[in-house]
N, C-alpha and C. Protein backbone atom coordinates (compact mmCIF):
# COMPACT_ATOMS: atom_id res chain seq x y z
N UNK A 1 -26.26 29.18 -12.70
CA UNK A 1 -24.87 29.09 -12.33
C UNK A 1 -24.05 28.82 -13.60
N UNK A 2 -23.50 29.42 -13.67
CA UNK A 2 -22.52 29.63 -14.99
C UNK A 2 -21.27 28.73 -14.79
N UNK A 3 -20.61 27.23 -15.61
CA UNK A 3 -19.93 26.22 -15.17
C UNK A 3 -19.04 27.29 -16.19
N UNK A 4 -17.21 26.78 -15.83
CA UNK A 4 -15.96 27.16 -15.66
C UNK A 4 -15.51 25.50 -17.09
N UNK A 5 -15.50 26.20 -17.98
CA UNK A 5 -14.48 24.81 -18.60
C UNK A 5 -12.86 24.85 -18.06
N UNK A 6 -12.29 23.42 -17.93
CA UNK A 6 -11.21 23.52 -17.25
C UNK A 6 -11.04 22.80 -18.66
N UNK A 7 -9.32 22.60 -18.57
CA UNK A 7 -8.46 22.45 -20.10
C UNK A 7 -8.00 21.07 -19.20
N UNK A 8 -8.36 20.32 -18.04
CA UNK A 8 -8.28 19.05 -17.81
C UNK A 8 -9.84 18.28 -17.98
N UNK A 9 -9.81 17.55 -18.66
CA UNK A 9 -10.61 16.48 -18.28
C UNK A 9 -10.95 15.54 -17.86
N UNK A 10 -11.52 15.49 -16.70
CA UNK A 10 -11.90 14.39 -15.61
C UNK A 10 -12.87 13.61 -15.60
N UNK A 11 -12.83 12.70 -15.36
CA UNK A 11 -14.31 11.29 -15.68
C UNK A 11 -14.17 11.45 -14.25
N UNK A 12 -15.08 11.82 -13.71
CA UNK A 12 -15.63 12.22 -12.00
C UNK A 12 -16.19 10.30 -11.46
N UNK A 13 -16.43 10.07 -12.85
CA UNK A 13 -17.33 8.37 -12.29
C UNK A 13 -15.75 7.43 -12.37
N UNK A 14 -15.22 7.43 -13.30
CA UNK A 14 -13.73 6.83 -13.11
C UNK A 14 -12.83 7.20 -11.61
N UNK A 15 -12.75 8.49 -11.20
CA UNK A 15 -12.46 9.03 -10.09
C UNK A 15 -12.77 8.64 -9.04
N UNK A 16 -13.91 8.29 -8.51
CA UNK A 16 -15.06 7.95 -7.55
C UNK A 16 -14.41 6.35 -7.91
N UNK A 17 -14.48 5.60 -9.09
CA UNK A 17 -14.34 4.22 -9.19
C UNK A 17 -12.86 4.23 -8.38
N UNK A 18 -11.99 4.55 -8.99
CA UNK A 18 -10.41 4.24 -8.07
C UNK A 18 -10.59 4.49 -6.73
N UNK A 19 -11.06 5.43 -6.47
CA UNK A 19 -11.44 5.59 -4.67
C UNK A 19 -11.28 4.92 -4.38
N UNK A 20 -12.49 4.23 -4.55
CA UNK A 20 -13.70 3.41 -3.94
C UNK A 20 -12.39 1.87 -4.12
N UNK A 21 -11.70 1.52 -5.00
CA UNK A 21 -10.61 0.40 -5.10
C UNK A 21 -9.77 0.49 -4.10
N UNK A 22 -9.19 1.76 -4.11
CA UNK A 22 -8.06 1.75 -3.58
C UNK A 22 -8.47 1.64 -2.01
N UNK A 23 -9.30 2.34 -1.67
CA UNK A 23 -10.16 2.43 -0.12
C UNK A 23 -10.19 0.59 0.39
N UNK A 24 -11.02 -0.36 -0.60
CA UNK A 24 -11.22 -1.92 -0.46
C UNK A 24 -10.03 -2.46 -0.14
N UNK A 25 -9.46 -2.11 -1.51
CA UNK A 25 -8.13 -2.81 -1.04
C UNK A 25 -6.86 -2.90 -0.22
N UNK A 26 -7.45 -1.34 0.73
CA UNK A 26 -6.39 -1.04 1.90
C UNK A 26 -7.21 -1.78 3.04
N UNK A 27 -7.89 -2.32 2.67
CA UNK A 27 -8.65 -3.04 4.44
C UNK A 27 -8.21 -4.88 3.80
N UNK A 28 -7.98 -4.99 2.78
CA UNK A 28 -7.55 -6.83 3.01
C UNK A 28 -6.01 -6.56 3.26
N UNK A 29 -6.16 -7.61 4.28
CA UNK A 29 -4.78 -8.31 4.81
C UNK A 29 -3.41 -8.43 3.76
N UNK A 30 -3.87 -9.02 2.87
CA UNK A 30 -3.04 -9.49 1.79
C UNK A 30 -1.98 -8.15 0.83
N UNK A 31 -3.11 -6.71 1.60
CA UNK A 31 -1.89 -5.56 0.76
C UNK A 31 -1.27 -5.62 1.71
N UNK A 32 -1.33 -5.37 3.41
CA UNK A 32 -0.26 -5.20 4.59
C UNK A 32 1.07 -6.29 4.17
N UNK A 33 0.22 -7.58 4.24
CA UNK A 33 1.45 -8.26 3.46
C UNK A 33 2.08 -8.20 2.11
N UNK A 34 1.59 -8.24 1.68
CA UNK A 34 2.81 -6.89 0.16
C UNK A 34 3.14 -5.80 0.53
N UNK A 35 2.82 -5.22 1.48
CA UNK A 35 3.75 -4.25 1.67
C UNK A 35 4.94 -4.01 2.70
N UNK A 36 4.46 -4.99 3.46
CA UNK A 36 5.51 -5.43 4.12
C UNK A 36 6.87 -6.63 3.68
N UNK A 37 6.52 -6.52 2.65
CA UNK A 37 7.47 -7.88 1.18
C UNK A 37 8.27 -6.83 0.77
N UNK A 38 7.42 -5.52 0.30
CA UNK A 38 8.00 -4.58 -0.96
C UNK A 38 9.08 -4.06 -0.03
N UNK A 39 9.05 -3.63 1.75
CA UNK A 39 9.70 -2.73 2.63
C UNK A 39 10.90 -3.42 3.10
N UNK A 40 10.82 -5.19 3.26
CA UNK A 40 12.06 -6.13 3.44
C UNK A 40 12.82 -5.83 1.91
N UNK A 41 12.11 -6.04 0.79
CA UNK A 41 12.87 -6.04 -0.30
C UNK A 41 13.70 -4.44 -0.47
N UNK A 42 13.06 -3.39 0.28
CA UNK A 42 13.88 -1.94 -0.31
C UNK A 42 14.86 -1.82 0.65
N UNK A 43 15.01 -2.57 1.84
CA UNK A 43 16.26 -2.62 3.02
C UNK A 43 17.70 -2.69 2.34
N UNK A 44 17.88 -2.11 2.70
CA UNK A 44 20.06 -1.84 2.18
C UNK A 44 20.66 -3.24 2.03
N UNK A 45 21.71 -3.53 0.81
CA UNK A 45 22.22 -4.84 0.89
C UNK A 45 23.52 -4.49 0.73
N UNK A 46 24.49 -5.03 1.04
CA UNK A 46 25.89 -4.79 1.10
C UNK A 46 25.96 -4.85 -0.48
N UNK A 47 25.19 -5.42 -1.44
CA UNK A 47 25.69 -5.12 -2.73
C UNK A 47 25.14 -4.25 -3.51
N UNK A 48 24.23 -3.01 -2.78
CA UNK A 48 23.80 -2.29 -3.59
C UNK A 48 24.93 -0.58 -3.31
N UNK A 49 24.84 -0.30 -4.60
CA UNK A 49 25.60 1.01 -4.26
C UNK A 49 24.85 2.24 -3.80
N UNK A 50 25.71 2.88 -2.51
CA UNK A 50 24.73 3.55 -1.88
C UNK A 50 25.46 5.13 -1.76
N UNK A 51 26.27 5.38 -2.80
CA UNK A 51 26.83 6.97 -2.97
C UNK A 51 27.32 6.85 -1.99
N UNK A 52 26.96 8.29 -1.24
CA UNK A 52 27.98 8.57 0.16
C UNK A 52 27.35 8.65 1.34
N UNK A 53 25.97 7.51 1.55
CA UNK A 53 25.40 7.35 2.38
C UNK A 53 26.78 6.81 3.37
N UNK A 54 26.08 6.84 5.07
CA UNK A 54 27.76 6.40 6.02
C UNK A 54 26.86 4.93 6.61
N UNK A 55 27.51 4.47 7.45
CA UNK A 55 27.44 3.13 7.59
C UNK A 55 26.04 3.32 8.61
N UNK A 56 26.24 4.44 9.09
CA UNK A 56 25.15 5.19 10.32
C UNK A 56 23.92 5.22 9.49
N UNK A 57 23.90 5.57 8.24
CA UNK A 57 22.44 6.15 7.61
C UNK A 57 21.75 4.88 7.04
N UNK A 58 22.96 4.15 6.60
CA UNK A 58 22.50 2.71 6.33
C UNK A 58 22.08 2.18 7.31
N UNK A 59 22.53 2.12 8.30
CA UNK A 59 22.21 1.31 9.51
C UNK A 59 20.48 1.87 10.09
N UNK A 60 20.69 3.11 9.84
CA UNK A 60 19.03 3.57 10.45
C UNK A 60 18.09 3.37 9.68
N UNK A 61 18.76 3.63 8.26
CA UNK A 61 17.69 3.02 6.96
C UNK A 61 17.17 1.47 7.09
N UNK A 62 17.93 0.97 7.50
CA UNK A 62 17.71 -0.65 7.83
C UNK A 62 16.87 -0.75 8.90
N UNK A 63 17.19 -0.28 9.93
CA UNK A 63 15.93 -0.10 10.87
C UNK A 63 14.60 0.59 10.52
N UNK A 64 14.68 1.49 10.09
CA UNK A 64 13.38 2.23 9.70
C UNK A 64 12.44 0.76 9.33
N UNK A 65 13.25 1.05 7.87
CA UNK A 65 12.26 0.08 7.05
C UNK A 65 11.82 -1.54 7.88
N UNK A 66 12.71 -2.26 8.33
CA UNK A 66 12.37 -3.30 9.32
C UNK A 66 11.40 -3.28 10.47
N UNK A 67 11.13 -1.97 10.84
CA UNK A 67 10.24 -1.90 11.89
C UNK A 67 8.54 -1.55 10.78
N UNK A 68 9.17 -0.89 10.06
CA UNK A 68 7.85 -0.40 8.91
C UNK A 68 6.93 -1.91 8.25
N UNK A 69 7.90 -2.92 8.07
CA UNK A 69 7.45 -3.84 7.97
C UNK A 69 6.81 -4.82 8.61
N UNK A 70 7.77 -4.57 9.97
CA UNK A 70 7.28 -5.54 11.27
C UNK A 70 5.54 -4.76 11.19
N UNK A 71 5.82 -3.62 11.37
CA UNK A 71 4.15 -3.11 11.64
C UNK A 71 3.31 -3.39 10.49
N UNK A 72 3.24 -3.71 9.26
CA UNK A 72 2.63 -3.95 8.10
C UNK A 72 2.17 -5.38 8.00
N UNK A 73 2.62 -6.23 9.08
CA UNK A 73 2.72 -7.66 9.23
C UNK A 73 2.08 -7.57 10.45
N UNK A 74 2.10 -6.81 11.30
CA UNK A 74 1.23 -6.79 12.62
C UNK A 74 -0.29 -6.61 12.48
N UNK A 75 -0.35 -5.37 11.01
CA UNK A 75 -1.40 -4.78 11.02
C UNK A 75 -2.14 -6.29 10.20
N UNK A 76 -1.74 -6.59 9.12
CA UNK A 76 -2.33 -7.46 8.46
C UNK A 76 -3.14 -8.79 9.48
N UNK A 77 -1.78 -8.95 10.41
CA UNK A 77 -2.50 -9.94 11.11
C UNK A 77 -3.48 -9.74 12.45
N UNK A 78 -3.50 -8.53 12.30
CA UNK A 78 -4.66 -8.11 12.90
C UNK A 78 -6.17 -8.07 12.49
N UNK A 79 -6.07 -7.73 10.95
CA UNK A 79 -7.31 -7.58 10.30
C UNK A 79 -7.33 -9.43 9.86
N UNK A 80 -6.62 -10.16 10.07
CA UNK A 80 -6.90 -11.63 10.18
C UNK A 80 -7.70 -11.87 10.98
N UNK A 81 -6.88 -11.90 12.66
CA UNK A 81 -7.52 -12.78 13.66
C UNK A 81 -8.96 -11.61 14.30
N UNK A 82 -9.08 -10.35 13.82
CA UNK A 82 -10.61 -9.57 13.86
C UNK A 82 -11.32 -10.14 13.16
N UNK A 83 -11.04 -11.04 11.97
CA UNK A 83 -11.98 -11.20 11.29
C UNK A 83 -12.45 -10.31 10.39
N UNK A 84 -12.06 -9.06 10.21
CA UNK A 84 -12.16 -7.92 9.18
C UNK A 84 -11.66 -8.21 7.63
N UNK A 85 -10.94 -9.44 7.82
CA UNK A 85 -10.82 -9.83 6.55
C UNK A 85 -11.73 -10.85 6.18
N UNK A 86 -12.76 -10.91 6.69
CA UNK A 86 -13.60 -12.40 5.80
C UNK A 86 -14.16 -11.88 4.89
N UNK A 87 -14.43 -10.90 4.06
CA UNK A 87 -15.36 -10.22 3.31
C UNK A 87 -14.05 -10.38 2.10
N UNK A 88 -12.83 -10.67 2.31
CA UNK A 88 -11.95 -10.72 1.00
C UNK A 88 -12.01 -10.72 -0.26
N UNK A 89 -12.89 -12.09 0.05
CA UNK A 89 -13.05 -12.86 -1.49
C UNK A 89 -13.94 -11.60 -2.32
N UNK A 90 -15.33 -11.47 -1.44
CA UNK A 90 -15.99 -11.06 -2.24
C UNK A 90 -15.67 -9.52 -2.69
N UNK A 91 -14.66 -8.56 -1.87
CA UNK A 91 -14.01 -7.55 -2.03
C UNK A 91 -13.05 -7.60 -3.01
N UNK A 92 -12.72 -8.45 -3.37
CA UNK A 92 -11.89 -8.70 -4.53
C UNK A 92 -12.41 -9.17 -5.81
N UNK A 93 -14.00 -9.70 -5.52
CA UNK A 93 -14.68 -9.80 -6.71
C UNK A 93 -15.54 -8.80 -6.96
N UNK A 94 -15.71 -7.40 -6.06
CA UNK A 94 -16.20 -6.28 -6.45
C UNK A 94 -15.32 -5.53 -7.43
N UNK A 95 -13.89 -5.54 -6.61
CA UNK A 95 -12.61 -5.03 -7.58
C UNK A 95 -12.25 -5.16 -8.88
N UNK A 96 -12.62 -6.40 -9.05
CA UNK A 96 -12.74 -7.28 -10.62
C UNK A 96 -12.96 -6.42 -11.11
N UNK A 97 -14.81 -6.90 -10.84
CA UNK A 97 -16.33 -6.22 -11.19
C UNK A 97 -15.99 -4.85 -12.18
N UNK A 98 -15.25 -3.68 -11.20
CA UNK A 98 -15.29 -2.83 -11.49
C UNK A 98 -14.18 -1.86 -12.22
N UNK A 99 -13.13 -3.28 -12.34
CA UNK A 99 -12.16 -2.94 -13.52
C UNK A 99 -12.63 -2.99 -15.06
């Protein structure tokens, strides 16, 4: 079988490593709650300038994101009281590990 050089180069084991992070660290609790921090913090404030958004788009933007969060806070505390988060610690000392 005759291999194809590509003009990108990819570390396939670096590749596989971020996966494999990013995959861990979407099952602890603790990202739902940062991300439900980051989604209160991007909500519309009367002092940010918002072009020619109308009071309507703001208003739904505010909802969106508030419910996006409510659920990011639901989910987290779900993988709490399942117990799907007891493996944390040591999921976070694989993460280390493999930085």
């Amino acid at each position: 079988m005759r291999r194809i050089q590509s003009t990108y180069i990819v570390d396939a084991e670096q590749t596989r490593l971020r996966f494999f992070q990013d995959l861990l660290s979407q099952s602890l609790a603790a990202t739902f709650f940062d991300r439900a921090e980051a989604l209160e913090w991007a909500r519309p404030r009367t002092t940010d300038f918002n072009g020619r958004a109308t009071a309507a788009e703001l208003a739904e933007r505010d909802e969106r994101l508030r419910v996006d969060a409510e659920r990011c806070r639901r989910h987290a505390e779900l993988l709490l009281s399942s117990r799907a988060d007891a493996y944390a610690d040591d999921v976070r000392q694989v993460l280390a590990e493999a930085s």
